[in-house]
Protein backbone atom coordinates (compact mmCIF):
# COMPACT_ATOMS: atom_id res chain seq x y z
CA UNK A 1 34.12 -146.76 -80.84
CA UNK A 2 33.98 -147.36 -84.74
CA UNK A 3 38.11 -146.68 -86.00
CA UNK A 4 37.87 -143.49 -88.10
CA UNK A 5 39.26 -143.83 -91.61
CA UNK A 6 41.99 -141.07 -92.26
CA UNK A 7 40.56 -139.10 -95.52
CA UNK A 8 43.00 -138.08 -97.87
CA UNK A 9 40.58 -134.99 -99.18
CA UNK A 10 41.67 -133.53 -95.59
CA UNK A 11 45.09 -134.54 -95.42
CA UNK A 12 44.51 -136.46 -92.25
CA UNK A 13 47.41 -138.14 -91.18
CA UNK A 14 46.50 -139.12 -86.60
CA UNK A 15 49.37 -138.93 -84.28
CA UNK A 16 49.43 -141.54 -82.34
CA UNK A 17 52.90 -141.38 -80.14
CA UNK A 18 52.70 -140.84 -76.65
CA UNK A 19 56.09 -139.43 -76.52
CA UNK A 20 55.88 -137.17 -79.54
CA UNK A 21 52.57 -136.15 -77.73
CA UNK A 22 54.25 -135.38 -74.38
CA UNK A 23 57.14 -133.44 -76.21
CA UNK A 24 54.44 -130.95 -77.80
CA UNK A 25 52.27 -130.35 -74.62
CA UNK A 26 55.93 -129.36 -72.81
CA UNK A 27 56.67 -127.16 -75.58
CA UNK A 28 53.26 -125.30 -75.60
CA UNK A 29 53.20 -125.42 -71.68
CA UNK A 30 49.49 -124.79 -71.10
CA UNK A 31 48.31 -122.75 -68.33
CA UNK A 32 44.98 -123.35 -67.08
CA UNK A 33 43.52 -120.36 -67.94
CA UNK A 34 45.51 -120.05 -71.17
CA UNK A 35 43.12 -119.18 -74.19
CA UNK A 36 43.85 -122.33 -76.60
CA UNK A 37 42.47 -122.69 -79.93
CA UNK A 38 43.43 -126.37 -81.35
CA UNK A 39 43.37 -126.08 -85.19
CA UNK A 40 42.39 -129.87 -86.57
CA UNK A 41 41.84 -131.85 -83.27
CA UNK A 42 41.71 -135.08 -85.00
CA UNK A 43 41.25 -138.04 -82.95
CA UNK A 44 42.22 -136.08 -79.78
CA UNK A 45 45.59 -136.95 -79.33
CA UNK A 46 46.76 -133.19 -78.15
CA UNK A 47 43.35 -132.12 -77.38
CA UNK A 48 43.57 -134.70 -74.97
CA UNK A 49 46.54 -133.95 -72.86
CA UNK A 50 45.56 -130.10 -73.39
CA UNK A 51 42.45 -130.24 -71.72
CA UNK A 52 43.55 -131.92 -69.02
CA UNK A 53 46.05 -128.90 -68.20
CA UNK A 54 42.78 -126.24 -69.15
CA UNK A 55 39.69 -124.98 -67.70
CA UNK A 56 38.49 -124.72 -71.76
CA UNK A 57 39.60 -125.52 -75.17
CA UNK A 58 38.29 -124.53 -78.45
CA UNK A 59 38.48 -126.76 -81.16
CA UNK A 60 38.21 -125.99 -85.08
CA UNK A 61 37.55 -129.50 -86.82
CA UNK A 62 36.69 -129.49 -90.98
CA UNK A 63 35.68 -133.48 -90.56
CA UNK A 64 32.29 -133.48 -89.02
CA UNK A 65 32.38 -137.09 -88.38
CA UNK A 66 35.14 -136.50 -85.96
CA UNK A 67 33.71 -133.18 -84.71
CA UNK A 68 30.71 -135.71 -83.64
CA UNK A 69 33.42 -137.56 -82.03
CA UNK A 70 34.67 -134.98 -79.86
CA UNK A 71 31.19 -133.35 -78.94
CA UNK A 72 30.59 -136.72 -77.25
CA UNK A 73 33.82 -137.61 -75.56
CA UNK A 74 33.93 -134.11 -73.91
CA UNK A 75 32.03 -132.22 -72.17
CA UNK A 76 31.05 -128.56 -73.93
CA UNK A 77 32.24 -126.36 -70.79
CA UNK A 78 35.41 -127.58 -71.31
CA UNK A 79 35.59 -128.10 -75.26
CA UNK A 80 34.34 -125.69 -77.69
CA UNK A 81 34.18 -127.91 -80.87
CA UNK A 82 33.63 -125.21 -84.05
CA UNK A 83 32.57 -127.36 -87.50
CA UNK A 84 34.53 -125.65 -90.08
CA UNK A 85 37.09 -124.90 -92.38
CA UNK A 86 40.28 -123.07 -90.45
CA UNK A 87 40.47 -121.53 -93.67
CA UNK A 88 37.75 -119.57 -93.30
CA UNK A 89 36.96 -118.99 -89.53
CA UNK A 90 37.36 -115.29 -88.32
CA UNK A 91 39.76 -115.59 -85.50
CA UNK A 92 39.71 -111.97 -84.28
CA UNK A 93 35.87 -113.60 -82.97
CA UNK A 94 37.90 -115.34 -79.89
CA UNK A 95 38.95 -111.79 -78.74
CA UNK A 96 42.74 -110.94 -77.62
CA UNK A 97 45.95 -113.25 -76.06
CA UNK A 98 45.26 -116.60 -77.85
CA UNK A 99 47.41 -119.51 -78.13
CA UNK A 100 47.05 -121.38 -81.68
CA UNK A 101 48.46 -124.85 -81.72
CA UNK A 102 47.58 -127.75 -84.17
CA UNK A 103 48.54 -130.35 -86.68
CA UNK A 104 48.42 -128.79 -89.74
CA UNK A 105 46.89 -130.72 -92.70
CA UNK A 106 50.00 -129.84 -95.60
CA UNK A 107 47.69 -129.46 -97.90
CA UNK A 108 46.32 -126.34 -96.78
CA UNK A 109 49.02 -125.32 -94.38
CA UNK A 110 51.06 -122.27 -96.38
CA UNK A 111 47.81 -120.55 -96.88
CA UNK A 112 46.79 -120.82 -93.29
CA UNK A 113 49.51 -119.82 -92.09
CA UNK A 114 49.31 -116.84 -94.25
CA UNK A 115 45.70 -116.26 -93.36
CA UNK A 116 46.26 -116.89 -89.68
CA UNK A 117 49.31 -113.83 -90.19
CA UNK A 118 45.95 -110.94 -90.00
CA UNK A 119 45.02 -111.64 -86.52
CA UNK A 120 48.86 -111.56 -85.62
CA UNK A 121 48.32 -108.84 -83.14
CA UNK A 122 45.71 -111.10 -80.63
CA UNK A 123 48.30 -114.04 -80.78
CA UNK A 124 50.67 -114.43 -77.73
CA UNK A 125 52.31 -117.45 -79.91
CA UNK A 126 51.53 -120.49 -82.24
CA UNK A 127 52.68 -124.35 -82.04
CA UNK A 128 52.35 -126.28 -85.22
CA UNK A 129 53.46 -129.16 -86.69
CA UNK A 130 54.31 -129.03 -90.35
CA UNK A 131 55.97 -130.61 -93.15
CA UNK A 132 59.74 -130.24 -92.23
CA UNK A 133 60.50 -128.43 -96.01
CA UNK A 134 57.98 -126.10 -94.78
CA UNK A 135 59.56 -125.28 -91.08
CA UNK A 136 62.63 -125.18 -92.82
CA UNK A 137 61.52 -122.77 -95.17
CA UNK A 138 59.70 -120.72 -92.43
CA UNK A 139 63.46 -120.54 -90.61
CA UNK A 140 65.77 -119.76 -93.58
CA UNK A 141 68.05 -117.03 -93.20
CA UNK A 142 69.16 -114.63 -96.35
CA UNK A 143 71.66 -116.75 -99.06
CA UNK A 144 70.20 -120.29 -98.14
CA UNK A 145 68.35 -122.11 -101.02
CA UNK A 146 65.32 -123.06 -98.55
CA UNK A 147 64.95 -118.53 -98.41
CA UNK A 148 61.32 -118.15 -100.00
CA UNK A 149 58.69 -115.88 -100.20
CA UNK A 150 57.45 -117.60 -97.23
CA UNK A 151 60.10 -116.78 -95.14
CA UNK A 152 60.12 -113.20 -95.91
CA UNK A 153 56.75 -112.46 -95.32
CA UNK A 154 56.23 -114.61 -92.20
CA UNK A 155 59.81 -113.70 -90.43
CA UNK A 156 58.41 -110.20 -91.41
CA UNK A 157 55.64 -110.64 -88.75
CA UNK A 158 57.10 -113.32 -86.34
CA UNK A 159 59.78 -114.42 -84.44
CA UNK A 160 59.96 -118.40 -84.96
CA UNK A 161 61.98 -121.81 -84.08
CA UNK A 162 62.14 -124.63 -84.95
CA UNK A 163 61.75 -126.74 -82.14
CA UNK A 164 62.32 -130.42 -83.12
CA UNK A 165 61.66 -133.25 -86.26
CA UNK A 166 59.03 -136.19 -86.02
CA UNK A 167 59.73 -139.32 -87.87
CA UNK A 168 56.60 -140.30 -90.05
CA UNK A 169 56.35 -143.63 -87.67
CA UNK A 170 54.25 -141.33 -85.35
CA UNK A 171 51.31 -141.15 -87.24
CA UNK A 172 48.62 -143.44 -88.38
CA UNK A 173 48.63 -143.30 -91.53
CA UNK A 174 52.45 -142.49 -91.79
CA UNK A 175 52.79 -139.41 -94.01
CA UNK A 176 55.37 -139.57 -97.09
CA UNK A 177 57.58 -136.55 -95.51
CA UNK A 178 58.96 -135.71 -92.20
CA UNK A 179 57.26 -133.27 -89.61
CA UNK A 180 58.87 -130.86 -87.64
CA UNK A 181 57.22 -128.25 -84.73
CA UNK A 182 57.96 -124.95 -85.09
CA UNK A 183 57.03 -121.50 -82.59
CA UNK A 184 55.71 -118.28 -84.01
CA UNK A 185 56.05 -115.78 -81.57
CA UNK A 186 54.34 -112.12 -83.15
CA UNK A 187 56.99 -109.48 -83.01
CA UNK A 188 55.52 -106.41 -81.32
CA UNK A 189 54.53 -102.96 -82.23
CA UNK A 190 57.93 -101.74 -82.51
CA UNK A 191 58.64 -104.50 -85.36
CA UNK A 192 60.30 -102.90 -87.97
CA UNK A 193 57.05 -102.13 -90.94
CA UNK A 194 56.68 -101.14 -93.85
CA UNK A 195 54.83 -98.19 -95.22
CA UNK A 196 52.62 -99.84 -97.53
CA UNK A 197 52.27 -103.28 -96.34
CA UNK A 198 50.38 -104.59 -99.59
CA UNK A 199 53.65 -102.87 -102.05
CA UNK A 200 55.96 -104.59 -99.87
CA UNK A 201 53.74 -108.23 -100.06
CA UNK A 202 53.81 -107.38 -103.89
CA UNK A 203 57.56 -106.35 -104.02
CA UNK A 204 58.55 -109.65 -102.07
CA UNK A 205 56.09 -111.92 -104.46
CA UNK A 206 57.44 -109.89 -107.41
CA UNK A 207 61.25 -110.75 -106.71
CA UNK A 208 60.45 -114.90 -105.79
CA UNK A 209 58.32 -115.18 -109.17
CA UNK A 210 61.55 -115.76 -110.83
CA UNK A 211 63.81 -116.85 -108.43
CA UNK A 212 66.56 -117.73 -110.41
CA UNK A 213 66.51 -114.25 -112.26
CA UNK A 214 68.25 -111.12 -110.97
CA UNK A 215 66.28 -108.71 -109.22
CA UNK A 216 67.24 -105.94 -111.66
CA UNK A 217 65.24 -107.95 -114.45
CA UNK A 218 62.16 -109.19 -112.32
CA UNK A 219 61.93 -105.35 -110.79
CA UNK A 220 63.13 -103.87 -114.09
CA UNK A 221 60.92 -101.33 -114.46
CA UNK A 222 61.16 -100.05 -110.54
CA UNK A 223 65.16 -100.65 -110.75
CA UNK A 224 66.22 -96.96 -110.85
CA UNK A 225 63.76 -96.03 -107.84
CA UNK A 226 65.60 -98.33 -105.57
CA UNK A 227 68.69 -96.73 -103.31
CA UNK A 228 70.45 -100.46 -104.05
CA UNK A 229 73.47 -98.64 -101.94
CA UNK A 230 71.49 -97.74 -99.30
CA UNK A 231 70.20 -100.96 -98.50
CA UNK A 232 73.37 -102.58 -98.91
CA UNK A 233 72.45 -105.04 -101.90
CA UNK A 234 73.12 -105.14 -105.29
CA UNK A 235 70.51 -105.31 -108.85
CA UNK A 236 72.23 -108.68 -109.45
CA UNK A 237 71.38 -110.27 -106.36
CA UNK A 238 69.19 -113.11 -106.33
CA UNK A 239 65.96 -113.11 -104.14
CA UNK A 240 67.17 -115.03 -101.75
CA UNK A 241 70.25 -112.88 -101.05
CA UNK A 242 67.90 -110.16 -99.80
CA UNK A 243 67.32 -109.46 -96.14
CA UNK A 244 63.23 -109.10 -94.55
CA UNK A 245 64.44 -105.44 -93.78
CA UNK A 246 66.01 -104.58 -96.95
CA UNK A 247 62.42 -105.82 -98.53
CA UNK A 248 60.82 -103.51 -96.30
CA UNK A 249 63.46 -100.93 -97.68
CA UNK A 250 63.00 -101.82 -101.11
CA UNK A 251 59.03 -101.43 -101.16
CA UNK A 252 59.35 -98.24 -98.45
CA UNK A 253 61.68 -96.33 -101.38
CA UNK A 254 59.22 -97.11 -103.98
CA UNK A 255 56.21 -95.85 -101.73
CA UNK A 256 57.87 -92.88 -101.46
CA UNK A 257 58.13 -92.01 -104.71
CA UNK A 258 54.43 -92.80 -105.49
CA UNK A 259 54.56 -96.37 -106.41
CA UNK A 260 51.35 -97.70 -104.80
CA UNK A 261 51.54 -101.10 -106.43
CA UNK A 262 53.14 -103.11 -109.07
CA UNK A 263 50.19 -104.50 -110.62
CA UNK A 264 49.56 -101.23 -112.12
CA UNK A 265 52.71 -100.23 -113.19
């Protein structure tokens, strides 16, 4: 078989160690009748080991030259190979308890992950390999730099760990950064929510636009409808001094006073 070309347009970057390989599989720990959806198979290298654990396996692949690939190297009652952009696909079509795992292409991975955050509620968990400023981001806790927008809103819907760093040697083309795995685990229906999930989105976007500014001049005009008390932080904190709840808290106190979005205001 022809070598496949990694394209740079898809951020293809093929793992290729065994042991890193072996180290993922444990951490997903496949059952065979687990409901697996592999997010940018590649040249096989989990899909592989997966299947082999699996009675099926779906596979979303943007590259059709490697979608080819897999269509012919296994069979289609055991892999499902969809031709398209994870970016698009409508996951809620696979029905209820799935398993996402995948190497994400970093180009494209903060908005899936965002995009993959609507069909929360039919996930049991998600295994994906990322940048490691990303994971790290993802993980942050209230008063560390890496504390983001991201981490707000995805801590906001899931429970996640970082499990362990790969060293760029274990991937054909080497990528410039190192990777790290990290689990999302959906936090259930008794998660704490917000009223108006859209105002808090816009409240948490709002207060990272200008990180470096106090919140009491990038929420200036919402600053006397907040109980700052209450939530136990202060107009001069920085967004990244504020806790996922006291977001919540923040966008839940504006709701109730009518705010329905900031955009408007």
């Amino acid at each position: 078989m022809a070598t496949h070309q990694a394209r740079k347009r898809f951020g293809q970057n093929f793992l290729v160690d065994e042991g890193v390989i072996e180290s993922i599989v444990r951490s997903i720990d496949p059952s065979v009748s687990d409901r697996i959806i592999e997010i940018g198979p590649g040249l096989s290298a989990l899909t592989e080991p997966l299947l082999a654990r699996l009675s099926k396996l779906i596979a979303i692949e943007i590259d059709r030259d490697l979608a080819g690939r897999l269509r012919n190297r296994f069979p289609s009652d055991k892999l499902e190979v969809i031709e398209a952009d994870a970016l698009q696909v409508d996951f809620s079509e696979f029905g209820s308890n799935l398993r996402v795992v995948g190497n994400l292409p970093y180009n494209i991975s903060t908005p899936l992950l965002f995009a993959l955050s609507q069909y929360a509620d039919s996930v049991v968990d998600q295994h994906f390999m990322l940048q490691r400023e990303v994971v790290d981001r993802m993980v942050a806790m209230p008063g560390n730099s890496d504390f983001s927008r991201l981490s707000v809103m995805l801590q906001y819907r899931y429970k996640m760990t970082k499990l362990f760093d790969v060293d760029p040697s274990a991937f054909d083309p080497p990528p410039r950064v190192v990777s790290s795995i990290v689990r999302m685990i959906p936090l259930d229906q008794n998660r704490y929510r917000a009223m108006n999930e859209k105002l808090f989105a816009e409240v948490v976007a709002r207060a990272f636009s200008q990180r470096r500014k106090m919140l009491r001049g990038v929420l200036s005009p919402w600053v006397p409808m907040i109980p700052w008390t209450d939530l136990g932080i202060e107009p001069s904190f920085r967004a990244e001094a504020v806790s996922v709840q006291a977001y919540v808290g923040m966008a839940d106190a504006l709701h109730a006073q009518g705010v329905s979005t900031l955009t408007q205001s």
